[in-house]
Protein backbone atom coordinates (compact mmCIF):
# COMPACT_ATOMS: atom_id res chain seq x y z
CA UNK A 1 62.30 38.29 120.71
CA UNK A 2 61.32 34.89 119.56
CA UNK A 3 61.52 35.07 116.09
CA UNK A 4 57.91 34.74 115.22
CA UNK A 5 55.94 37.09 113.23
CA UNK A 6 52.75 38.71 113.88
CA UNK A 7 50.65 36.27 111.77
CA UNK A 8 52.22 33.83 113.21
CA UNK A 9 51.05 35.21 116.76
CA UNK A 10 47.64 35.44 115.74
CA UNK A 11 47.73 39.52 114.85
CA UNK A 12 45.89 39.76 112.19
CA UNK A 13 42.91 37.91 110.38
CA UNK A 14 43.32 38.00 106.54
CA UNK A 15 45.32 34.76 105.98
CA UNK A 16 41.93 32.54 106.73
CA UNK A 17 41.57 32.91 102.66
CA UNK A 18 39.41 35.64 101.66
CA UNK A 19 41.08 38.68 102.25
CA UNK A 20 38.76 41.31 104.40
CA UNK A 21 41.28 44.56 103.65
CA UNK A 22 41.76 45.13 107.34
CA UNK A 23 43.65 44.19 110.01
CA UNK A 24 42.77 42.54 112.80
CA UNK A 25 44.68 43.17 116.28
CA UNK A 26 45.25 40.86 118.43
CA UNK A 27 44.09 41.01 121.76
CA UNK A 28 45.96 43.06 124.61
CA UNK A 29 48.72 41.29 126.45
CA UNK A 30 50.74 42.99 128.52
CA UNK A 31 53.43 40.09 128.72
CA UNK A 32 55.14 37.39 126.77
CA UNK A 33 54.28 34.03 127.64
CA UNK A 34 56.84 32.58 129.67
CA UNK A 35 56.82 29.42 127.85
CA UNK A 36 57.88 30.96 124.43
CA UNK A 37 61.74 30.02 123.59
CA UNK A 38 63.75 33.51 123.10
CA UNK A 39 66.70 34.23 121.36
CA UNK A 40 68.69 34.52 123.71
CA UNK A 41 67.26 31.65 125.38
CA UNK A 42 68.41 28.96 122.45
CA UNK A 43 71.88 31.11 121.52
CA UNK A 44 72.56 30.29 125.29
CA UNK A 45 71.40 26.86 125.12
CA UNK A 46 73.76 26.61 122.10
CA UNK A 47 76.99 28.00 124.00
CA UNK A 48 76.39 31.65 123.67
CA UNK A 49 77.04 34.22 126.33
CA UNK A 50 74.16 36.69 126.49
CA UNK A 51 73.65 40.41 126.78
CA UNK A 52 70.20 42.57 126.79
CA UNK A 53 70.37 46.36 126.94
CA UNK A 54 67.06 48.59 126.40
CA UNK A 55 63.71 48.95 126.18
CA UNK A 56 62.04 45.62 127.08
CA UNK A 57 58.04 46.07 127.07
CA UNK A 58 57.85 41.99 127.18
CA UNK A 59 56.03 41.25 131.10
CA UNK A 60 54.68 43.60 134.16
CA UNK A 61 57.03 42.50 136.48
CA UNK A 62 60.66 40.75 137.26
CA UNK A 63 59.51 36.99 136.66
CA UNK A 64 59.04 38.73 132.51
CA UNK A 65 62.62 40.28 132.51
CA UNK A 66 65.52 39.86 130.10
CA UNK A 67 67.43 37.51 132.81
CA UNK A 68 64.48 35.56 133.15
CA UNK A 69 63.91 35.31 129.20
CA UNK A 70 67.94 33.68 129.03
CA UNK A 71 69.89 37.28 128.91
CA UNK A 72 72.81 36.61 131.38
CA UNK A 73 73.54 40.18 131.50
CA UNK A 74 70.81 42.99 131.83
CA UNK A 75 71.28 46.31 131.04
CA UNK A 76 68.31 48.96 131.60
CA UNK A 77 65.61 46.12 130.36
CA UNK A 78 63.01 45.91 132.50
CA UNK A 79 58.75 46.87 132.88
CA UNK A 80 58.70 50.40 131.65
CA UNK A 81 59.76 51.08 127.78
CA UNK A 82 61.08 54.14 127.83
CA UNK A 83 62.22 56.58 129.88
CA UNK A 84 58.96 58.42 130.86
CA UNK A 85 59.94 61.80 132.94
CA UNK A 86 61.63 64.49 131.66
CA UNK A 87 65.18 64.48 131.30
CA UNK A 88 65.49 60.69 132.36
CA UNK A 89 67.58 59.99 128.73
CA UNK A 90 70.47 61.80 130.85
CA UNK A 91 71.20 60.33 134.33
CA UNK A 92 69.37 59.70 137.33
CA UNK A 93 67.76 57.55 134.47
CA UNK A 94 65.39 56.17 137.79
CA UNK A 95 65.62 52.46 136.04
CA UNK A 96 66.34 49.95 138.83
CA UNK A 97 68.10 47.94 136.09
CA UNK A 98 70.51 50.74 134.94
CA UNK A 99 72.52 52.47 137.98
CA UNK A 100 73.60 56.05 137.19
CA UNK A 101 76.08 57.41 135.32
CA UNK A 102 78.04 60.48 136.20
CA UNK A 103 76.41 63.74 135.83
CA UNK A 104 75.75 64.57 131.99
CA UNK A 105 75.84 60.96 130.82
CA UNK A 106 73.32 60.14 127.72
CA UNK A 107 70.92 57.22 128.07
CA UNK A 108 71.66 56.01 124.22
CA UNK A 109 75.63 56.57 125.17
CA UNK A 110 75.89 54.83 128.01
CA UNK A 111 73.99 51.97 126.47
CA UNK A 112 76.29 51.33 123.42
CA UNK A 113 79.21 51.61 125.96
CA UNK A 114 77.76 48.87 128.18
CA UNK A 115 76.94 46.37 124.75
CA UNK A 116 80.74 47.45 123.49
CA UNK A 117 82.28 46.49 127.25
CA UNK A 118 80.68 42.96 126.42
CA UNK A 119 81.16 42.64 123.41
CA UNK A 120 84.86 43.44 124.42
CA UNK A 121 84.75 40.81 127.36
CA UNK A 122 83.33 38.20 125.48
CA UNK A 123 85.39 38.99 121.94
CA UNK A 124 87.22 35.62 122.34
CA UNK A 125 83.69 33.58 122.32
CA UNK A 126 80.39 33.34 120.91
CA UNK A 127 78.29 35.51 122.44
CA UNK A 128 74.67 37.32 121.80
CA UNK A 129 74.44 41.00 122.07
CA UNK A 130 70.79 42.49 121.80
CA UNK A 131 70.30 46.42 121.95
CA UNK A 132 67.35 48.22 121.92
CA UNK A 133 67.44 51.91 121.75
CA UNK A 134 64.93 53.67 124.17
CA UNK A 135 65.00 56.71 121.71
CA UNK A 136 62.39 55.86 119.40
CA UNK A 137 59.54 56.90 121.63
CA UNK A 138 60.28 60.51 122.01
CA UNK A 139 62.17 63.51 120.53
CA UNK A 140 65.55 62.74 120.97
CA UNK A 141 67.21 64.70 123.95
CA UNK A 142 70.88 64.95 123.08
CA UNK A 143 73.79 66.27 124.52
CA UNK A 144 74.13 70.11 124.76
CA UNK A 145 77.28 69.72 121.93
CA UNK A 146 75.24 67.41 119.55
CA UNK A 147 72.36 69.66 119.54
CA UNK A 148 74.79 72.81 118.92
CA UNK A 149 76.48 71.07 116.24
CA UNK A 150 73.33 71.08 113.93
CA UNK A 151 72.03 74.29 114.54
């Protein structure tokens, strides 16, 4: 989200010079510092509307979230990375940032149609769309005619 990479970040220890052949991780944090300049925080300095949908994972609470971090628009980004019960990547997706669909609606769907509705609102300016997929935690729960189609 800022740009920098883990070595950067202080993740791992073999750049001091003599190279150990392990990594080194760095310590826990369950939050990004609120002081580090995002993305989204310098395209919207620069002019840019904004737009965060996904998995977050970047702070414990609403001071961390994507509006805070210079996303104008929010869409499903907030403590929790992915959906965690069962069945939650069809709606009641029980994300206080995403309301509910209607019944049936996919999590990874209704995602790409929010970041598309932007993209389509904003299509006449510069704008900033960031999407990131809860489905790469899990085995992908797909609709009942996706799933058919591959059998």
């Amino acid at each position: 989200m800022t740009g920098k990479y883990p070595t950067r970040a202080g993740a791992t220890q073999f750049f001091s010079g003599k190279r150990s052949g392990r990594y080194a991780p760095a310590p826990f944090k369950d939050s990004m510092a609120l002081s580090e300049i995002t993305l989204a925080e310098a395209f919207k300095e620069a002019g840019y509307a904004t737009f965060f949908a996904g998995k977050w994972h970047l702070g414990p609470n609403e001071a961390f979230w994507p509006e805070h971090q210079g996303f104008d628009v929010n869409r499903g980004g907030w403590k929790a990375g992915a959906p965690f019960k069962e069945g939650k990547y069809f709606t009641p997706y029980a994300n206080p940032r995403l309301e509910d669909g209607p019944p049936g609606e996919h999590l990874p769907e209704r995602l790409a149609s929010e970041t598309i509705d932007f993209m389509e609102a904003q299509k006449q300016k510069p704008f900033l769309a960031y999407v990131s997929f809860y489905s790469v935690h899990t085995p992908l729960m797909a609709p009942a005619a996706l799933v058919a189609k591959y059998r």
